[in-house]
Protein backbone atom coordinates (compact mmCIF):
# COMPACT_ATOMS: atom_id res chain seq x y z
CA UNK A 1 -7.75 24.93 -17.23
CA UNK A 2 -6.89 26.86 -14.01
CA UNK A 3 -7.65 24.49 -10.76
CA UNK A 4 -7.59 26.25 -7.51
CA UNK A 5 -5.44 25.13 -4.60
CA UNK A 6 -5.28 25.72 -0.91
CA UNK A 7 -2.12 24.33 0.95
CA UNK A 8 -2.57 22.89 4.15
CA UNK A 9 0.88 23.27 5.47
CA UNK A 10 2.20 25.81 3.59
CA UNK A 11 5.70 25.50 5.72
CA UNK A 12 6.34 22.07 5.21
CA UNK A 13 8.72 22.87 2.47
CA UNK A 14 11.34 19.96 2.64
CA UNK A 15 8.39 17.30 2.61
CA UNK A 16 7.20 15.23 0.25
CA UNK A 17 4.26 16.87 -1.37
CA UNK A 18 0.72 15.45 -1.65
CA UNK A 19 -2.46 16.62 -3.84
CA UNK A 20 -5.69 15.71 -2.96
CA UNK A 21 -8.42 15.69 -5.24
CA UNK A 22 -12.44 15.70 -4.19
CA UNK A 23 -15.27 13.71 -5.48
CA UNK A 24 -17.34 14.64 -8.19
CA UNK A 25 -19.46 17.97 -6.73
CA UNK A 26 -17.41 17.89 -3.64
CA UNK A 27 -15.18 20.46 -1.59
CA UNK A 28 -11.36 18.85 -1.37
CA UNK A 29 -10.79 20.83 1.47
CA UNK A 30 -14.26 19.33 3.27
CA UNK A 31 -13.26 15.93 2.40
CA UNK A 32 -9.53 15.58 2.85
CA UNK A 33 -8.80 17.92 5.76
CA UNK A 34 -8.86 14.98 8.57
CA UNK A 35 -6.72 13.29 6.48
CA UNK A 36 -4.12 16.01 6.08
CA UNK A 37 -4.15 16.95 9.44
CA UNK A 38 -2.60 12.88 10.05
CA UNK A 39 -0.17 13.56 7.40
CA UNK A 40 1.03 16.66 8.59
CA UNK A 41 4.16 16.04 9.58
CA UNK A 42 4.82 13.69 6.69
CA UNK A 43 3.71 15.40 3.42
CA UNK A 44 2.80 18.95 2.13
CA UNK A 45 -1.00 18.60 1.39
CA UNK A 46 -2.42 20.69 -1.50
CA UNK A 47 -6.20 20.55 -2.09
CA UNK A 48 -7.44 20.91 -5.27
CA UNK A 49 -10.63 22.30 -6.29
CA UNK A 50 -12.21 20.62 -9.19
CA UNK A 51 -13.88 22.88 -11.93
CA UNK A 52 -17.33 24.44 -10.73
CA UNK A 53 -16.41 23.54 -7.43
CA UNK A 54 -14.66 24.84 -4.34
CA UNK A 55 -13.39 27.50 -5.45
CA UNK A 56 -12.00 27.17 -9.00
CA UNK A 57 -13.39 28.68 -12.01
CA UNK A 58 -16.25 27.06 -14.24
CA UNK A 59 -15.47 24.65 -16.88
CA UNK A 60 -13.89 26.33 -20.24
CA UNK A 61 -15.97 24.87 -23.25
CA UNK A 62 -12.69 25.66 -25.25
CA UNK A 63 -11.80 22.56 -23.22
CA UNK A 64 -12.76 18.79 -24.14
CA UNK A 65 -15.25 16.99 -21.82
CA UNK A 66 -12.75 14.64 -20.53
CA UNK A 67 -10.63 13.42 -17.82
CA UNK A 68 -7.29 14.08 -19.57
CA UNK A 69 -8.08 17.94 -19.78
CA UNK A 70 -8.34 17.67 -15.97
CA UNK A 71 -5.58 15.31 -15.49
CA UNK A 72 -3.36 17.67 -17.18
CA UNK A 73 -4.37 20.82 -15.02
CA UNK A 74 -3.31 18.99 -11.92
CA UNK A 75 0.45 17.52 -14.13
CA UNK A 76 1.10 21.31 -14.35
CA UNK A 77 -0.03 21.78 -10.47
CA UNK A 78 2.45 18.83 -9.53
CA UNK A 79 5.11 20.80 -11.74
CA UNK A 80 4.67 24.09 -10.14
CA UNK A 81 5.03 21.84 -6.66
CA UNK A 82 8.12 21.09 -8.22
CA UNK A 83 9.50 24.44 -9.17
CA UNK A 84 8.65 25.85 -6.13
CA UNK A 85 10.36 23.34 -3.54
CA UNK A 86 12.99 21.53 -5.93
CA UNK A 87 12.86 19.46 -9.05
CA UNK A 88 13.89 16.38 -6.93
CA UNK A 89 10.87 16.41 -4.16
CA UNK A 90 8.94 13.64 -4.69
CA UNK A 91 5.28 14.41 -5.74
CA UNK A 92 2.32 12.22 -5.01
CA UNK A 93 -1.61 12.19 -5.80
CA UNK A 94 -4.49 10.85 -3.98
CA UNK A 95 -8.44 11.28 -5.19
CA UNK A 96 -11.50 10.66 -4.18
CA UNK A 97 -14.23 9.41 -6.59
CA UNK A 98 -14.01 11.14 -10.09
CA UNK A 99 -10.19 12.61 -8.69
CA UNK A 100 -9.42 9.07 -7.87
CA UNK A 101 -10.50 8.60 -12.02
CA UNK A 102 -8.32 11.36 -12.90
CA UNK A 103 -5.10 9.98 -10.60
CA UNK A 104 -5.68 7.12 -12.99
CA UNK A 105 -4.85 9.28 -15.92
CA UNK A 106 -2.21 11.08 -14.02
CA UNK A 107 -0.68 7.57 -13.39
CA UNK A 108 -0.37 6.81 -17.13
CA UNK A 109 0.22 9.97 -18.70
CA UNK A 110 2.39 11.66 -16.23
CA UNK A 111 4.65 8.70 -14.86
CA UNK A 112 7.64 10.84 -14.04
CA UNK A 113 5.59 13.37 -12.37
CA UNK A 114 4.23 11.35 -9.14
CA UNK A 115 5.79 8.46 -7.10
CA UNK A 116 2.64 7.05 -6.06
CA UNK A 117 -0.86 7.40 -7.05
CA UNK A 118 -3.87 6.40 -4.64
CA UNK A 119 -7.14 5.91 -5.56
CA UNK A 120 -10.09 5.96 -3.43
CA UNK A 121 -13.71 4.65 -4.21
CA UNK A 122 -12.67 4.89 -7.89
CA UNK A 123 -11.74 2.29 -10.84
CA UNK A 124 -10.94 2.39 -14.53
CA UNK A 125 -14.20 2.60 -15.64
CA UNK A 126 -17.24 4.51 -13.17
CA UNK A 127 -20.77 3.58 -14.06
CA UNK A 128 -22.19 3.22 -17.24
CA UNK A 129 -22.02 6.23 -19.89
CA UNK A 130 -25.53 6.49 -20.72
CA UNK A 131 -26.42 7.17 -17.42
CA UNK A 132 -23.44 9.82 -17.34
CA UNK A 133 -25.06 11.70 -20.24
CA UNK A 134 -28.72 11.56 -18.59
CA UNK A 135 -27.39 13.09 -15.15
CA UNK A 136 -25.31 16.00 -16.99
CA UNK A 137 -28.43 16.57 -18.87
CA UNK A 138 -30.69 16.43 -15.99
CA UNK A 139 -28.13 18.91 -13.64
CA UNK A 140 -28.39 21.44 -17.17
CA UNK A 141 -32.10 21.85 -16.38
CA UNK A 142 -32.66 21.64 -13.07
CA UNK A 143 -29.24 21.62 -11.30
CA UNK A 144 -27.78 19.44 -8.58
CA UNK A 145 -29.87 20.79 -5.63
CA UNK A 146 -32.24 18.01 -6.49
CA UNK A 147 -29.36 15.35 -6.40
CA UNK A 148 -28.69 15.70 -2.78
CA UNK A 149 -31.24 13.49 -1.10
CA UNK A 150 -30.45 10.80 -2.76
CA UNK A 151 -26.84 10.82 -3.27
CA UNK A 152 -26.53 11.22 0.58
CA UNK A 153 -27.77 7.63 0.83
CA UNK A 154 -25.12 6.29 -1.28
CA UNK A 155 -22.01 8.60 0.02
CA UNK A 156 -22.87 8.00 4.12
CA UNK A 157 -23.98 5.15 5.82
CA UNK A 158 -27.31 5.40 7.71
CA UNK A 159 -25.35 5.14 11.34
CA UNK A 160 -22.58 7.70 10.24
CA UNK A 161 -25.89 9.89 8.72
CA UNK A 162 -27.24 9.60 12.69
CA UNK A 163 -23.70 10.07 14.53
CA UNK A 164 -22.48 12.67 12.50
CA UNK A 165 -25.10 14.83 11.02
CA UNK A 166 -23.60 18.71 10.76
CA UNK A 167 -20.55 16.71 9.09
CA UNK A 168 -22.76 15.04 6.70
CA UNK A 169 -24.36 18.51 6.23
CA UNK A 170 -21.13 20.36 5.22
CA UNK A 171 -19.66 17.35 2.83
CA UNK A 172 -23.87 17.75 0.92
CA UNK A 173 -23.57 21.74 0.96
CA UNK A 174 -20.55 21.20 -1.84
CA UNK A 175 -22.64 19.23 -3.75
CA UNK A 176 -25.72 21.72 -3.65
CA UNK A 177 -23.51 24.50 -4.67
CA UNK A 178 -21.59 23.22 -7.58
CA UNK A 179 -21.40 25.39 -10.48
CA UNK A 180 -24.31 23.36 -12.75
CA UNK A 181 -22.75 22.84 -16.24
CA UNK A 182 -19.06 21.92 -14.65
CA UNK A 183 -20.38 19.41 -12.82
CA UNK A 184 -22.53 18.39 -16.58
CA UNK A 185 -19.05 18.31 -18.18
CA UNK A 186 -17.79 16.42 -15.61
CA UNK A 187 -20.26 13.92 -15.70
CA UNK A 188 -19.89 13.75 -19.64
CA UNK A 189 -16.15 13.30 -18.81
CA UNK A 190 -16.64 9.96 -16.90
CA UNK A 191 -18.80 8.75 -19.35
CA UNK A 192 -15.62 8.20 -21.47
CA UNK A 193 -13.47 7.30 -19.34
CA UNK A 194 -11.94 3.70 -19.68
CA UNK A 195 -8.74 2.96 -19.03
CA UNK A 196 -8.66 -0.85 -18.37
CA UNK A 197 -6.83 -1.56 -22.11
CA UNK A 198 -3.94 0.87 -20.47
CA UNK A 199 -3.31 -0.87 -17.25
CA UNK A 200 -1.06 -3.11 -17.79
CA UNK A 201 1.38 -0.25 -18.33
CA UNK A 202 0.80 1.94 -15.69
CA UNK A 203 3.82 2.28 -14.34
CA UNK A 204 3.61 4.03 -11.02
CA UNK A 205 2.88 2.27 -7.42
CA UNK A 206 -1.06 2.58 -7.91
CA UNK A 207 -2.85 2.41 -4.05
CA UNK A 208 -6.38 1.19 -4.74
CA UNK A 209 -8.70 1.93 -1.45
CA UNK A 210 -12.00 1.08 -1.25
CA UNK A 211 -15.02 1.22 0.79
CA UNK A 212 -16.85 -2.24 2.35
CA UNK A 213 -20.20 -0.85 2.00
CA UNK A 214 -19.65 1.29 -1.03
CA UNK A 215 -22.34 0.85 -3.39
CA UNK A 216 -21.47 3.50 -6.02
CA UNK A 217 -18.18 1.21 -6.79
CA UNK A 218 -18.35 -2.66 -7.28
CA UNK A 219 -15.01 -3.77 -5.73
CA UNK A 220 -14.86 -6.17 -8.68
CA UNK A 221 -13.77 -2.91 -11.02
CA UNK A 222 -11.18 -1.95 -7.85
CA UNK A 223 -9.92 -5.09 -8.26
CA UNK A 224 -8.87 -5.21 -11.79
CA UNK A 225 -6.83 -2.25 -11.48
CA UNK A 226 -5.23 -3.50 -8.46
CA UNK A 227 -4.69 -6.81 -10.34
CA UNK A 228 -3.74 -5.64 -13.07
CA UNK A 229 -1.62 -2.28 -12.78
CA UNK A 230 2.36 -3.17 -12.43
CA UNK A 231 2.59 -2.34 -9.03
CA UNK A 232 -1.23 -2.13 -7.92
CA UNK A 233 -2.64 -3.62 -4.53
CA UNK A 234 -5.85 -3.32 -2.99
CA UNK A 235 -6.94 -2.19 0.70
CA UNK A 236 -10.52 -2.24 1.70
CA UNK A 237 -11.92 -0.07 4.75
CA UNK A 238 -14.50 -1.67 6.76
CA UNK A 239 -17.54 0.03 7.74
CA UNK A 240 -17.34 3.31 4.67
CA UNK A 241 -19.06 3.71 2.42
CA UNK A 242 -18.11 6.06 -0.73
CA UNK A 243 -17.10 8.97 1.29
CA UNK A 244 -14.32 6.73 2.65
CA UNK A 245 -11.96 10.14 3.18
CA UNK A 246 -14.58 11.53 5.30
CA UNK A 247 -16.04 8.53 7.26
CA UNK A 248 -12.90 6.88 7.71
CA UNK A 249 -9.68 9.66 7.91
CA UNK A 250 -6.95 7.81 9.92
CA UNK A 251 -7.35 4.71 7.69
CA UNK A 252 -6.62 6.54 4.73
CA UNK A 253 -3.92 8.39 6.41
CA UNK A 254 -2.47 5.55 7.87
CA UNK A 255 -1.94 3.88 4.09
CA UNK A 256 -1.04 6.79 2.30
CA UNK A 257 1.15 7.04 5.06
CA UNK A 258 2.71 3.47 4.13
CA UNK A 259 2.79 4.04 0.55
CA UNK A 260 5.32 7.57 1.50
CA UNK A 261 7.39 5.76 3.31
CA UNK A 262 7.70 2.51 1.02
CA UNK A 263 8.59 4.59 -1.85
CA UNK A 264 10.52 6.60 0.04
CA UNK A 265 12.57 3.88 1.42
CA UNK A 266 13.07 2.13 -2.00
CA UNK A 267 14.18 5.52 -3.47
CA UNK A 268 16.95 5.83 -0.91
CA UNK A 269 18.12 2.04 -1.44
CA UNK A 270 17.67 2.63 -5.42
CA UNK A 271 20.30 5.96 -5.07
CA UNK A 272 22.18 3.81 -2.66
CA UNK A 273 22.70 1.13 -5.06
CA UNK A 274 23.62 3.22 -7.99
């Protein structure tokens, strides 16, 4: 699986670097660019397009319907980070949604990929599967034009809906365009997707964020991981709902922000000490 990327600061080659992962039928660069422009000066930012979406391929049925096949893609995107800039610069992850699913996987597969994983409006589980295998059946007939109206109400609040209306406009257009059956596999993907028997072993610093008025994820699922995960906590952002990259970017910036320069800090002391 081939994920497309777009670097934000394609310069910044003796920072840290940081992928960014959209929700499910969304544009990374839509949701994450007010984020990366607070980071800028602190991490390299690459955006990654899920499949179907942005502007990376279709899904490959060669490929299973799961969150490991993606979660893999983005390992070898980290590793290419890696080649590129030095096998020592430290690589991190943050997702939104379904990406914040996949850092999940990242976090317990790929441990000595990525010093930090952060996971926003996500858990270990998302939803119940049935309902995952209705909507990918439902967006195989008649696409995900007709999700829009009603997904809006659960990504925005009604006052950031009023305030900020071409915004809301641009973050819907991803959804309305996403390839059809990749957003189907996707769906199918999260439908399996249950990682709460593996958290206790999760070894990297796991950054759960989560929105107050989010109603597509019940903070008692964000909780678990934070609770249970090694080196989990929790951080809640008043007023957002799901969209919490988009409704609420120098929050998230400002704790990714703390979680690059904790880890940061604790890998100079560890090299220090030894």
């Amino acid at each position: 699986m081939d994920l497309h990327t777009t670097i934000y600061n394609r310069v910044a080659t003796d920072l840290p670097v940081l992928l960014v992962g959209p929700s499910l039928g969304g544009n990374a660069t839509h949701q994450w660019t007010k984020v990366a422009a607070a980071l800028i000066d602190e991490a390299r930012v690459v955006f990654v397009d899920l499949p179907g979406s942005g502007l990376s391929e279709p899904w490959d049925d060669a490929d299973p319907a799961t969150l490991d096949t993606v979660a893999a893609a983005v390992a070898g995107l980290a590793r290419e980070q890696k080649a590129e800039l030095g096998e020592d610069t430290p690589v991190y992850y943050a997702g939104l949604s379904i990406s914040g699913a996949i850092g999940l996987h990242l976090a317990r597969d790929y441990a000595d990929l990525f010093a930090g994983i952060v996971v926003v409006a996500s858990a270990a589980t998302v939803g119940e599967p049935a309902r995952w295998i209705a909507r990918a059946e439902q967006v195989e007939e008649t696409g995900t034009q007709q999700l829009v109206d009603e997904t809006v109400k659960r990504w925005f609040t009604p006052d950031f809906r009023a305030e900020q209306p071409a915004v809301v406009d641009i973050i819907m257009e991803g959804l309305s365009t996403s390839e059809d059956h990749s957003y189907a596999q996707l769906c199918r993907a999260l439908a399996v997707h249950d990682l709460r028997a593996d958290l206790p072993y999760i070894q990297p610093p796991i950054m759960m964020i989560a929105g107050e008025r989010d109603s597509s994820t019940p903070i008692a699922n964000v909780e678990l991981v934070a609770e249970t995960a090694p080196r989990g906590e929790l951080h809640v952002v008043e007023g957002a709902s799901h969209q919490v990259t988009v409704m609420r970017p120098l929050q998230v910036a400002a704790l990714i922000s703390t979680m690059l320069r904790r880890t940061q800090w604790n890998r100079v002391v560890s090299e220090s000490a030894d």
